[in-house]
C-alpha atoms as a PDB file:
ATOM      1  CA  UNK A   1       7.306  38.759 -14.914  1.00  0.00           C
ATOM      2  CA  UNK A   2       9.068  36.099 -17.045  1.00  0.00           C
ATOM      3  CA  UNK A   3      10.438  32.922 -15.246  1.00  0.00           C
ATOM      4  CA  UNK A   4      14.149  32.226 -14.830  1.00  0.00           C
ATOM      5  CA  UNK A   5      13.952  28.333 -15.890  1.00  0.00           C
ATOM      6  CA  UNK A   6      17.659  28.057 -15.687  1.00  0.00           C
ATOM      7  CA  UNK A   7      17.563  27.999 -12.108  1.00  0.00           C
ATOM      8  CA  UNK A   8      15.736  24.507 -12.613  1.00  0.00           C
ATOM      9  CA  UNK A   9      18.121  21.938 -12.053  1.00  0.00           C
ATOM     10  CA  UNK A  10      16.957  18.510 -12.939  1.00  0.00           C
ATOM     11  CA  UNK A  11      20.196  15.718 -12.761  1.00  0.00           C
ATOM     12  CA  UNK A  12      17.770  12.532 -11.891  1.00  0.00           C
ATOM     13  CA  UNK A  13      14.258  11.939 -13.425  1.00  0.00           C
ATOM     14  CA  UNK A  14      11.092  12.207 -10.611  1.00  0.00           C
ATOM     15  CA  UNK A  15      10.094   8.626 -11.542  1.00  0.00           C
ATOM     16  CA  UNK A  16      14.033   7.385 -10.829  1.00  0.00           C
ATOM     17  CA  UNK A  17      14.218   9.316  -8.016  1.00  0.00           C
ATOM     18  CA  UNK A  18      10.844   8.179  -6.491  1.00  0.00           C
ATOM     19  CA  UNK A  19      11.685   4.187  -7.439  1.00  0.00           C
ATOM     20  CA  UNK A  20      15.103   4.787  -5.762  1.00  0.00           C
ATOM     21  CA  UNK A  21      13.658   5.462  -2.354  1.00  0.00           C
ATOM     22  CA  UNK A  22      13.556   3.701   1.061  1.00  0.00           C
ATOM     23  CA  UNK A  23      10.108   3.648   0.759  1.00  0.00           C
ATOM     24  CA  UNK A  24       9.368   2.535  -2.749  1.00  0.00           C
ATOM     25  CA  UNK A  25       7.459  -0.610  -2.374  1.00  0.00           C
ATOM     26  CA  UNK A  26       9.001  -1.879  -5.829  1.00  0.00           C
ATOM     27  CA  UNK A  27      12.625  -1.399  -4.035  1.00  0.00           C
ATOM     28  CA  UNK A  28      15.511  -0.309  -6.471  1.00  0.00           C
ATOM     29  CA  UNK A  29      14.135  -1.863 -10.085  1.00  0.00           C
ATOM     30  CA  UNK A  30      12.283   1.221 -11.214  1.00  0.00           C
ATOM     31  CA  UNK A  31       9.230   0.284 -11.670  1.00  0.00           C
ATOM     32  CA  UNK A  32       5.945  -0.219  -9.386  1.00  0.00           C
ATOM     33  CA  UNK A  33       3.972  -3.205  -8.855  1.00  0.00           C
ATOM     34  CA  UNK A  34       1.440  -3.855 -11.748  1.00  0.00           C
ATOM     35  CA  UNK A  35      -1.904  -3.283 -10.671  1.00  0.00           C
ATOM     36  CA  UNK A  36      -2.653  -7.024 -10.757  1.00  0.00           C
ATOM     37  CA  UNK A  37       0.079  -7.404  -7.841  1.00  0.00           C
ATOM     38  CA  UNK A  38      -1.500  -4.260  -5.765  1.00  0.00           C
ATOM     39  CA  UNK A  39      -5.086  -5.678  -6.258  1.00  0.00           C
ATOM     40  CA  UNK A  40      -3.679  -8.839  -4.312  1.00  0.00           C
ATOM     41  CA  UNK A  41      -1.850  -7.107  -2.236  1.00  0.00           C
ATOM     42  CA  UNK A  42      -4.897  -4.956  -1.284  1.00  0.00           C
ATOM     43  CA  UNK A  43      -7.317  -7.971  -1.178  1.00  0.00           C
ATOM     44  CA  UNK A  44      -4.894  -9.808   1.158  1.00  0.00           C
ATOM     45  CA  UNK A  45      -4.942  -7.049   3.733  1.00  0.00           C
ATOM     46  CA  UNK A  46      -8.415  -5.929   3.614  1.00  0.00           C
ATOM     47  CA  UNK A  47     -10.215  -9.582   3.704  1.00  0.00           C
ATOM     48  CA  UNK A  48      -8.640 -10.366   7.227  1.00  0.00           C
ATOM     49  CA  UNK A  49      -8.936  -7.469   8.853  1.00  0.00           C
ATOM     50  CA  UNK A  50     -12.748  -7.221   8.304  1.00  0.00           C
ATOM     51  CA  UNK A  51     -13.212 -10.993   8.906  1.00  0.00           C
ATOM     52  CA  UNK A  52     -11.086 -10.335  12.018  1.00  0.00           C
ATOM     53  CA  UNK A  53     -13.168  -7.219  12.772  1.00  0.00           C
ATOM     54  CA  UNK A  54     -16.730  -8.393  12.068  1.00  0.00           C
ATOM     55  CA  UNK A  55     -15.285 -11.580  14.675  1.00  0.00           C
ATOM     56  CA  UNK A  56     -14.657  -9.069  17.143  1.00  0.00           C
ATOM     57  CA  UNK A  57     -17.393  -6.454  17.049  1.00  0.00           C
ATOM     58  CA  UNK A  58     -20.048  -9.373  16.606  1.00  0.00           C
ATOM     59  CA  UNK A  59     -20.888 -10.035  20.393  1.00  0.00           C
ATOM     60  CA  UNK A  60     -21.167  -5.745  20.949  1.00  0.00           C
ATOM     61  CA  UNK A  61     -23.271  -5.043  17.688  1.00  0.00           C
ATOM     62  CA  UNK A  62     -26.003  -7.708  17.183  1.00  0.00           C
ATOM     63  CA  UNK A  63     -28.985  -5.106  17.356  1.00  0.00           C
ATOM     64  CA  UNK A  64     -27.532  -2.324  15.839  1.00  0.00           C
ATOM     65  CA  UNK A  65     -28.352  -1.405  11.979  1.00  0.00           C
ATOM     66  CA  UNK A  66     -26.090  -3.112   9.511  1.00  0.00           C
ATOM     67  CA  UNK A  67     -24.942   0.187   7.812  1.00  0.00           C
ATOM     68  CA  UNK A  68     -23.787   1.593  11.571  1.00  0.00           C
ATOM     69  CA  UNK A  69     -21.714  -1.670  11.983  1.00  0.00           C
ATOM     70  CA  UNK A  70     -20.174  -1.183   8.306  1.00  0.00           C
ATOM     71  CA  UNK A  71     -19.546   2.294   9.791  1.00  0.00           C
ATOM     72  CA  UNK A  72     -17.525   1.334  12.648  1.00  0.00           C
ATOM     73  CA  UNK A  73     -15.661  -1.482  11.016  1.00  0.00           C
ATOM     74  CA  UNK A  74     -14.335   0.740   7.693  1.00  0.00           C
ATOM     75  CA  UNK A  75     -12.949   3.200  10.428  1.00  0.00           C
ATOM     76  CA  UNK A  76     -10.731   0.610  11.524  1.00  0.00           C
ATOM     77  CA  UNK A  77     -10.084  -1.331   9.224  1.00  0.00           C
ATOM     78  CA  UNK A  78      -9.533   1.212   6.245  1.00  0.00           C
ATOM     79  CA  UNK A  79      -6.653   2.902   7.788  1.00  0.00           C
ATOM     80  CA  UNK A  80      -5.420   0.020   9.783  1.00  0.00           C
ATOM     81  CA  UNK A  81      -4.959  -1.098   5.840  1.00  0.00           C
ATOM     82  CA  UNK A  82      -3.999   1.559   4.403  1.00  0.00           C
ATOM     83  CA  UNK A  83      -1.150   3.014   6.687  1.00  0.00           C
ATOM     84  CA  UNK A  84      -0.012  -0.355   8.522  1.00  0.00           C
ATOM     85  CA  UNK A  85      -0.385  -3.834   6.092  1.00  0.00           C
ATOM     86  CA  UNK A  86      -0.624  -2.558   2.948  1.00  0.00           C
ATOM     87  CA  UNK A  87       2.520  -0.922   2.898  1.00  0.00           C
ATOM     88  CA  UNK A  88       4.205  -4.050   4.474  1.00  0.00           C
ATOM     89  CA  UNK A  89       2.856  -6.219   2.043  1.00  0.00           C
ATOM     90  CA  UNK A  90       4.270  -4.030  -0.747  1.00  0.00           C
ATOM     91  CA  UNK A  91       7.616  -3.940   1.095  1.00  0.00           C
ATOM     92  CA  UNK A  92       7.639  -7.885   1.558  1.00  0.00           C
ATOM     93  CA  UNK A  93       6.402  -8.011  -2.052  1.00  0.00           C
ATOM     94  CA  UNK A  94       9.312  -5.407  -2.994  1.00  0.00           C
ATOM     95  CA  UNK A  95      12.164  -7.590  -1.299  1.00  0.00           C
ATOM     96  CA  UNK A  96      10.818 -11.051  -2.680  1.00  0.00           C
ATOM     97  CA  UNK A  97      10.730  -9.335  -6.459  1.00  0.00           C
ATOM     98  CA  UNK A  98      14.550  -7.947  -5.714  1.00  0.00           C
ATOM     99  CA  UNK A  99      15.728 -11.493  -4.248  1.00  0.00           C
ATOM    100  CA  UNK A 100      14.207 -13.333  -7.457  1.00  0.00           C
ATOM    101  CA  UNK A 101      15.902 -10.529  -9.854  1.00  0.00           C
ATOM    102  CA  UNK A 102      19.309 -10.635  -8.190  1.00  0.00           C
ATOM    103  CA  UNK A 103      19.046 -14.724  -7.991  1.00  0.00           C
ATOM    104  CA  UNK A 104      18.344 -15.056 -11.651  1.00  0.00           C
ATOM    105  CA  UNK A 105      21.499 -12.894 -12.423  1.00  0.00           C
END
């Protein structure tokens, strides 16, 4: 059965429409942080939460095997990352990038 591809309406490229979000960490420029900027952005979330978890699961794991204490800590601290700081970091990131674009206009 052949496809009716003029039903396919297409006004705004997906890469426009995705930059032009709320969500978008690079705000309204168009394109996404380089991945130099997310590596940062990644490394400043993830070292403090494991120094703050390793800190705070110290006095309840000293005898237990050092992969079961990786275990525990990645479960919190890998989507504590990935859903929570990362994507506030990005946003921060986002606004600071549009403030120094629009200030240099």
């Amino acid at each position: 059965m052949p496809m009716n591809t003029g039903a396919l309406k297409t006004s705004v490229p997906a890469a426009e429409r995705e930059a032009d979000s709320p969500g978008a960490p690079a705000g309204r420029l168009g394109t996404p942080p380089s991945v130099h900027v997310r590596v940062v952005v990644t490394w400043l979330a993830i070292f403090p939460l494991v120094a703050l978890g390793m800190t705070a699961i110290a006095p309840i794991s000293e005898g237990w095997h050092p992969v079961l204490r990786s275990l525990v800590l990645t479960l919190v601290v890998v989507p504590l990352a990935v859903y929570v700081v990362v994507p506030r970091l990005l946003a921060g990131y986002g606004a600071l990038r549009r403030r120094t674009t629009m200030s240099s206009r």
